[in-house]
N, C-alpha and C. Protein backbone atom coordinates (compact mmCIF):
# COMPACT_ATOMS: atom_id res chain seq x y z
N UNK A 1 4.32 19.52 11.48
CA UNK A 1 5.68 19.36 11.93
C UNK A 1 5.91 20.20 13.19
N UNK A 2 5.36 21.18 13.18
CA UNK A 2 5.27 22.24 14.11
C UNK A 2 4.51 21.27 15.85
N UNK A 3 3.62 20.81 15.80
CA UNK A 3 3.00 20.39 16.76
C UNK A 3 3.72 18.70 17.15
N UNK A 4 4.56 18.39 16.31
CA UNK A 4 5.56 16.93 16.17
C UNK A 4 6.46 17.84 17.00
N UNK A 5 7.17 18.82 16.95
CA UNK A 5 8.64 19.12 17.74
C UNK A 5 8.12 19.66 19.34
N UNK A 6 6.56 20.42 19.27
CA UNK A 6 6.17 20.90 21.04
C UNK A 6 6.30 19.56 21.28
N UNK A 7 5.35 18.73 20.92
CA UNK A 7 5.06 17.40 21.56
C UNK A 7 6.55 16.66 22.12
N UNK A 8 7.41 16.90 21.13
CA UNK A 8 8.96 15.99 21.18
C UNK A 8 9.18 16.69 22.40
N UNK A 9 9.65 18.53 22.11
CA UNK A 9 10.08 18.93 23.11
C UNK A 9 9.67 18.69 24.86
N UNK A 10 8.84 19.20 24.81
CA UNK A 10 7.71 19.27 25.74
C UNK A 10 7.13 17.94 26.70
N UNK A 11 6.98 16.57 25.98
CA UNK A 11 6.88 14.97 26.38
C UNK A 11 7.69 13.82 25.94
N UNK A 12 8.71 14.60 25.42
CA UNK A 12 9.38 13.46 24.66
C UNK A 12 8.93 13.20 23.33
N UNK A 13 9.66 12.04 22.89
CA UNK A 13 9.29 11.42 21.43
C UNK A 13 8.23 10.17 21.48
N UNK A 14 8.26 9.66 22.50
CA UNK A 14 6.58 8.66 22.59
C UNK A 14 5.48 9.54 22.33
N UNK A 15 5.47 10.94 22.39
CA UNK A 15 4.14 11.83 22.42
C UNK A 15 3.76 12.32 21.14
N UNK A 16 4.69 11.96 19.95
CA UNK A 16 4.09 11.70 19.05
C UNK A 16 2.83 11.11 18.19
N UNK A 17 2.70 10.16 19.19
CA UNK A 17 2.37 8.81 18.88
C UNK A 17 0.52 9.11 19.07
N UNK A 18 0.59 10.51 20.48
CA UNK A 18 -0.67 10.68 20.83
C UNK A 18 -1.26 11.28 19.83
N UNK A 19 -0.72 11.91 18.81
CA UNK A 19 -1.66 13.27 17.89
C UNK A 19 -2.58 12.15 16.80
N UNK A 20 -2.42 10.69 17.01
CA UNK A 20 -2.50 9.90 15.94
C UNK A 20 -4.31 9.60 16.70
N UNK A 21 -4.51 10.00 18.06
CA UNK A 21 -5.94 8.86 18.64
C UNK A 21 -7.17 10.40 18.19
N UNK A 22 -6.84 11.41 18.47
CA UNK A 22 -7.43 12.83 17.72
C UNK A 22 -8.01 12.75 16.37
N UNK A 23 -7.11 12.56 15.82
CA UNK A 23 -7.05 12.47 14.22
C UNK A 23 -7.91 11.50 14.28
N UNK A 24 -7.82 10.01 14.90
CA UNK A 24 -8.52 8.61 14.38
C UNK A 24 -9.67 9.18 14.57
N UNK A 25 -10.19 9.31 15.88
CA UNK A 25 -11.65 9.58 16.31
C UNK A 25 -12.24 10.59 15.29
N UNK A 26 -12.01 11.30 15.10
CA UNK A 26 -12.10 12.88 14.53
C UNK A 26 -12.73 12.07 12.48
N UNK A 27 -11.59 11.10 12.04
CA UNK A 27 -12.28 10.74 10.92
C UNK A 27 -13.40 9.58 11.34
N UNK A 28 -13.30 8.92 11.91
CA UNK A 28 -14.45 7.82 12.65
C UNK A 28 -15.73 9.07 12.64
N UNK A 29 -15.58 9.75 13.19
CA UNK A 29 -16.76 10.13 13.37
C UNK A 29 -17.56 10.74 12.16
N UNK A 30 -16.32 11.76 11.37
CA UNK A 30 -16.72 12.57 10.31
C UNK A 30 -17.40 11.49 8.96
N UNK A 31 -16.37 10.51 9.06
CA UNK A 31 -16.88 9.45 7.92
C UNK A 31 -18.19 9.03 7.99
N UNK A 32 -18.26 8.33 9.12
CA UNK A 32 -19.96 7.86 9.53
C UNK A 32 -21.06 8.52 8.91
N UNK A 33 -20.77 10.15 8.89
CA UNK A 33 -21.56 10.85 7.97
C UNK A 33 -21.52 11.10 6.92
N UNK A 34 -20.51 11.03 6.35
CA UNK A 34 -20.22 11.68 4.86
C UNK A 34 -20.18 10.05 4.00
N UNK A 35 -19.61 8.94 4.46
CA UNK A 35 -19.89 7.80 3.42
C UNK A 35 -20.82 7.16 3.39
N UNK A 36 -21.36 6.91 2.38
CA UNK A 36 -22.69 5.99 2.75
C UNK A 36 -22.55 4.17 3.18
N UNK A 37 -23.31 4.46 3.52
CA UNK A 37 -23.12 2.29 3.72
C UNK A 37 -22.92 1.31 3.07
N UNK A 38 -23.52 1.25 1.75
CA UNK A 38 -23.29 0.72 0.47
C UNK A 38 -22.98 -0.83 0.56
N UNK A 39 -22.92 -1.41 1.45
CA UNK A 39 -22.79 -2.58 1.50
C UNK A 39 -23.73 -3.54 1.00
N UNK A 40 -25.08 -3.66 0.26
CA UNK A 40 -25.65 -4.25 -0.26
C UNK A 40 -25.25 -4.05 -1.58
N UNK A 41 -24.65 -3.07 -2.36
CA UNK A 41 -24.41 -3.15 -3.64
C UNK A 41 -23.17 -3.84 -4.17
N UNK A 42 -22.49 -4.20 -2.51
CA UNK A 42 -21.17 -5.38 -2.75
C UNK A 42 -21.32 -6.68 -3.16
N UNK A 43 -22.84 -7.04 -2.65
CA UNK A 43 -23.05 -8.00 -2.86
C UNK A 43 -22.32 -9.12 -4.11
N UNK A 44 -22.30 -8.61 -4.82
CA UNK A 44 -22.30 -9.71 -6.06
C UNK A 44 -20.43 -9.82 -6.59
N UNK A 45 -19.95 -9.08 -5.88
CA UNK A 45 -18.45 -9.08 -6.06
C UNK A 45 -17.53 -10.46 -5.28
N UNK A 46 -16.83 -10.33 -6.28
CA UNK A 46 -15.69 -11.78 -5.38
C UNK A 46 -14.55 -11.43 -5.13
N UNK A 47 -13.93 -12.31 -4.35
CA UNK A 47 -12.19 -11.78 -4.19
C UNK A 47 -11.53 -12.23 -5.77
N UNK A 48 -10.90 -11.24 -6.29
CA UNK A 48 -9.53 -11.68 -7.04
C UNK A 48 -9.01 -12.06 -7.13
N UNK A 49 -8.59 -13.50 -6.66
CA UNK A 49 -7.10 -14.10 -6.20
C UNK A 49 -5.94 -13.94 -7.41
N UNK A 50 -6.34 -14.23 -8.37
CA UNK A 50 -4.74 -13.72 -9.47
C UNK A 50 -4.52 -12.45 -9.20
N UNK A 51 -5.69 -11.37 -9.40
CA UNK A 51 -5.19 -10.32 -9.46
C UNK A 51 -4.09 -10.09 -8.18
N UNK A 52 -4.85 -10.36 -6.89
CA UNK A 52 -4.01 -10.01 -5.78
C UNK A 52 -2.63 -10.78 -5.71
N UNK A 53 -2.76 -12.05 -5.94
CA UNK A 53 -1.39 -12.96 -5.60
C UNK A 53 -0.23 -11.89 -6.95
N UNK A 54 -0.62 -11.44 -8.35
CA UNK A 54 0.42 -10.97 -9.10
C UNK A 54 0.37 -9.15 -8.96
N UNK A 55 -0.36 -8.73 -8.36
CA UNK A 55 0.12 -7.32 -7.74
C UNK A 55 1.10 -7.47 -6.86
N UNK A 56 0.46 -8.26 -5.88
CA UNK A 56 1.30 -8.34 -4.17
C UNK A 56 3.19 -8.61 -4.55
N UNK A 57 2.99 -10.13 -5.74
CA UNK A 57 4.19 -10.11 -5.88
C UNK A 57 4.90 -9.29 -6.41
N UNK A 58 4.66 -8.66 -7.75
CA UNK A 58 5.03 -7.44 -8.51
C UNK A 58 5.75 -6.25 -7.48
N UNK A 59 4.61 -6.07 -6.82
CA UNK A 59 5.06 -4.93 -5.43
C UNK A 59 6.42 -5.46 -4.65
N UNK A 60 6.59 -6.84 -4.66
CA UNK A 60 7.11 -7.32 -3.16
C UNK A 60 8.39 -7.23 -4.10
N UNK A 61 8.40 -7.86 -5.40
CA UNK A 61 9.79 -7.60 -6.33
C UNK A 61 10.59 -6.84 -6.56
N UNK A 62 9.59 -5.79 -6.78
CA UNK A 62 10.30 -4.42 -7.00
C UNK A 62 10.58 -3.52 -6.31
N UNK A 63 10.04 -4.03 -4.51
CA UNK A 63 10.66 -3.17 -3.55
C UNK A 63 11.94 -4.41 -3.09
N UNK A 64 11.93 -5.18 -3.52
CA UNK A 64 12.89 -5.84 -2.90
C UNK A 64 14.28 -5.49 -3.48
N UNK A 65 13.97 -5.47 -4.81
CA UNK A 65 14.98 -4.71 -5.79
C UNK A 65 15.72 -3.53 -5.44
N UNK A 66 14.87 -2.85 -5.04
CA UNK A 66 15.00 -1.18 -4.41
C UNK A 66 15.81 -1.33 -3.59
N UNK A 67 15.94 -2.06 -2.37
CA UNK A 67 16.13 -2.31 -0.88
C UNK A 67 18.02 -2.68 -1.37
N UNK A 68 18.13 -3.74 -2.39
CA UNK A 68 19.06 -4.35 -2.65
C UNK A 68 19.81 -3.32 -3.25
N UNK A 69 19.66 -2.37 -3.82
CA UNK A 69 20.40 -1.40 -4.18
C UNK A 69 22.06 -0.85 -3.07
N UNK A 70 21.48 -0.53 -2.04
CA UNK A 70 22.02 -0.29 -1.14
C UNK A 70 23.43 -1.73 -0.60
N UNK A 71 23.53 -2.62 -1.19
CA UNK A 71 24.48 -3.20 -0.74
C UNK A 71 25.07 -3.98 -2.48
N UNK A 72 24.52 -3.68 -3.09
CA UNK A 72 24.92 -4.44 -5.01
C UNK A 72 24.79 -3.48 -5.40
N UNK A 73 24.33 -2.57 -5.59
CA UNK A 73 24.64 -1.14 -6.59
C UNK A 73 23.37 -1.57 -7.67
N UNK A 74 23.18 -0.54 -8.60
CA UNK A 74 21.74 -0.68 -9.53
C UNK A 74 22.37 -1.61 -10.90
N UNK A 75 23.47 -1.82 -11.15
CA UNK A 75 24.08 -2.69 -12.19
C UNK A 75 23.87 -4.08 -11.76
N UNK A 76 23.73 -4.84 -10.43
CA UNK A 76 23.70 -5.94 -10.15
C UNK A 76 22.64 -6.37 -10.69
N UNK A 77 23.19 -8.27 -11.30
CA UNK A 77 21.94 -8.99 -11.39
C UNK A 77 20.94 -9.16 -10.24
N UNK A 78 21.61 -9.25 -8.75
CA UNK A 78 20.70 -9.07 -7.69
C UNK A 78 19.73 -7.92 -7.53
N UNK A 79 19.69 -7.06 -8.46
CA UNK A 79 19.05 -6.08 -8.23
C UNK A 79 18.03 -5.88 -9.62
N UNK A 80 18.62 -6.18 -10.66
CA UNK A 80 18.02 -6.06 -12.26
C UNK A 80 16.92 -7.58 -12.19
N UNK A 81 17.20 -8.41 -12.00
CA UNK A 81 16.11 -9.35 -11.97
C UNK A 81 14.91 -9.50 -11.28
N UNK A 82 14.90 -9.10 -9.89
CA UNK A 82 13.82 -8.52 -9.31
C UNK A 82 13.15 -7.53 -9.88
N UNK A 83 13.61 -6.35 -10.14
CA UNK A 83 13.28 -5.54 -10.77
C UNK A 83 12.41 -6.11 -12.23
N UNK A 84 13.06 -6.43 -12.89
CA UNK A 84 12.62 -7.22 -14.32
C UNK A 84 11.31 -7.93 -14.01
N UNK A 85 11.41 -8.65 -12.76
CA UNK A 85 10.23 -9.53 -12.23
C UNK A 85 8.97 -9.12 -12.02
N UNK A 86 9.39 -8.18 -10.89
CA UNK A 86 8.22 -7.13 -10.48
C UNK A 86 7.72 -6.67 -11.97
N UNK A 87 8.53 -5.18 -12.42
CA UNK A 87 7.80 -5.19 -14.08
C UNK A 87 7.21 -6.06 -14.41
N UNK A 88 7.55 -7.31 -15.28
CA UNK A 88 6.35 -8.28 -15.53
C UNK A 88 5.70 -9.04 -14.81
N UNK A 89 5.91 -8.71 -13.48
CA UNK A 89 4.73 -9.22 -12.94
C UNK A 89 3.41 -8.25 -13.01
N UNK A 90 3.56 -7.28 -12.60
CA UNK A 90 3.01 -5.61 -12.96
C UNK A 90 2.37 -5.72 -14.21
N UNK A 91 2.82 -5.95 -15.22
CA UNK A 91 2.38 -5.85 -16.46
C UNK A 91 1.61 -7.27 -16.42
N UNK A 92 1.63 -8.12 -16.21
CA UNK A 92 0.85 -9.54 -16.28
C UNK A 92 -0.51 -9.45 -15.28
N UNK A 93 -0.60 -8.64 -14.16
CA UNK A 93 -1.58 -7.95 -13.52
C UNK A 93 -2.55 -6.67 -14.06
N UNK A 94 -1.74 -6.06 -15.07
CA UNK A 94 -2.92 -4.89 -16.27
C UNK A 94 -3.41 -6.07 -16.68
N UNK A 95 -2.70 -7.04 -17.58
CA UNK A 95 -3.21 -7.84 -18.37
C UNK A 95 -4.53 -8.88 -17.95
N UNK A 96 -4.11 -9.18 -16.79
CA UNK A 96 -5.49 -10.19 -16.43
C UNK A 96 -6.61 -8.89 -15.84
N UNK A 97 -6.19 -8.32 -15.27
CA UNK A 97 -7.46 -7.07 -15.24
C UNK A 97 -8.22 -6.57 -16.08
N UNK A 98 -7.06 -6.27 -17.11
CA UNK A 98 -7.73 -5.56 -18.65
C UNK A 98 -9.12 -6.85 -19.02
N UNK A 99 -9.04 -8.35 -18.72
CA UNK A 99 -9.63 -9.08 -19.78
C UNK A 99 -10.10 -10.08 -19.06
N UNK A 100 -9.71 -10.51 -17.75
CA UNK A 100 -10.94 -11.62 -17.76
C UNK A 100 -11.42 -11.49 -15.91
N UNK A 101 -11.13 -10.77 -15.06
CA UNK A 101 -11.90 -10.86 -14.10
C UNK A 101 -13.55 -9.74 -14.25
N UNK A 102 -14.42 -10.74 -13.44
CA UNK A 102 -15.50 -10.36 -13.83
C UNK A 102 -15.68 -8.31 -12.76
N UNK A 103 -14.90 -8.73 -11.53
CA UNK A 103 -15.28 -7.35 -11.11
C UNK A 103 -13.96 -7.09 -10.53
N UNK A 104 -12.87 -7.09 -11.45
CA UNK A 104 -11.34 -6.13 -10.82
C UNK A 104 -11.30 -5.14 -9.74
């Protein structure tokens, strides 16, 4: 926070933006060494599509819910049904994970 307010002070508030190309390079480089490559042991994995299509929505429900707060209050059906949604969508995403994809 300290090096966010020189930068503000000092270049403005676009100069924020610079402390972000430091940092990138800095893990680019460090990673290269420390993770291994591992990409042959991916081999045999597939995409998820349930899993992802009922997370993504679950997520998208229950922030949408959130968001709606701010103009319906937390008593609204505009706000309790999303909510409700997301939850079981959430919970219908443990469930197909728990039991039938081969590599979750």
């Amino acid at each position: 926070m300290l090096l966010g307010g020189v930068l503000t002070q000092g270049f403005g508030w676009p100069s924020i933006f610079l402390i972000n190309v430091p940092i990138g390079v800095g893990v680019v480089l460090i990673g290269r060494r420390l993770v291994p490559e591992g990409r042959s042991s991916l081999d045999h994995r597939h995409f998820d599509l349930s899993g992802a299509i009922l997370v993504t929505l679950g997520m998208v429900a229950l922030v949408y819910g959130i968001v709606r707060t701010d103009v319906l209050g937390w008593g609204s059906p505009g706000v309790l049904a999303p909510l409700a949604a997301g939850v079981a969508l959430l919970l219908a995403f443990t469930l197909v994970e728990a039991r039938w994809p081969r590599s979750p």
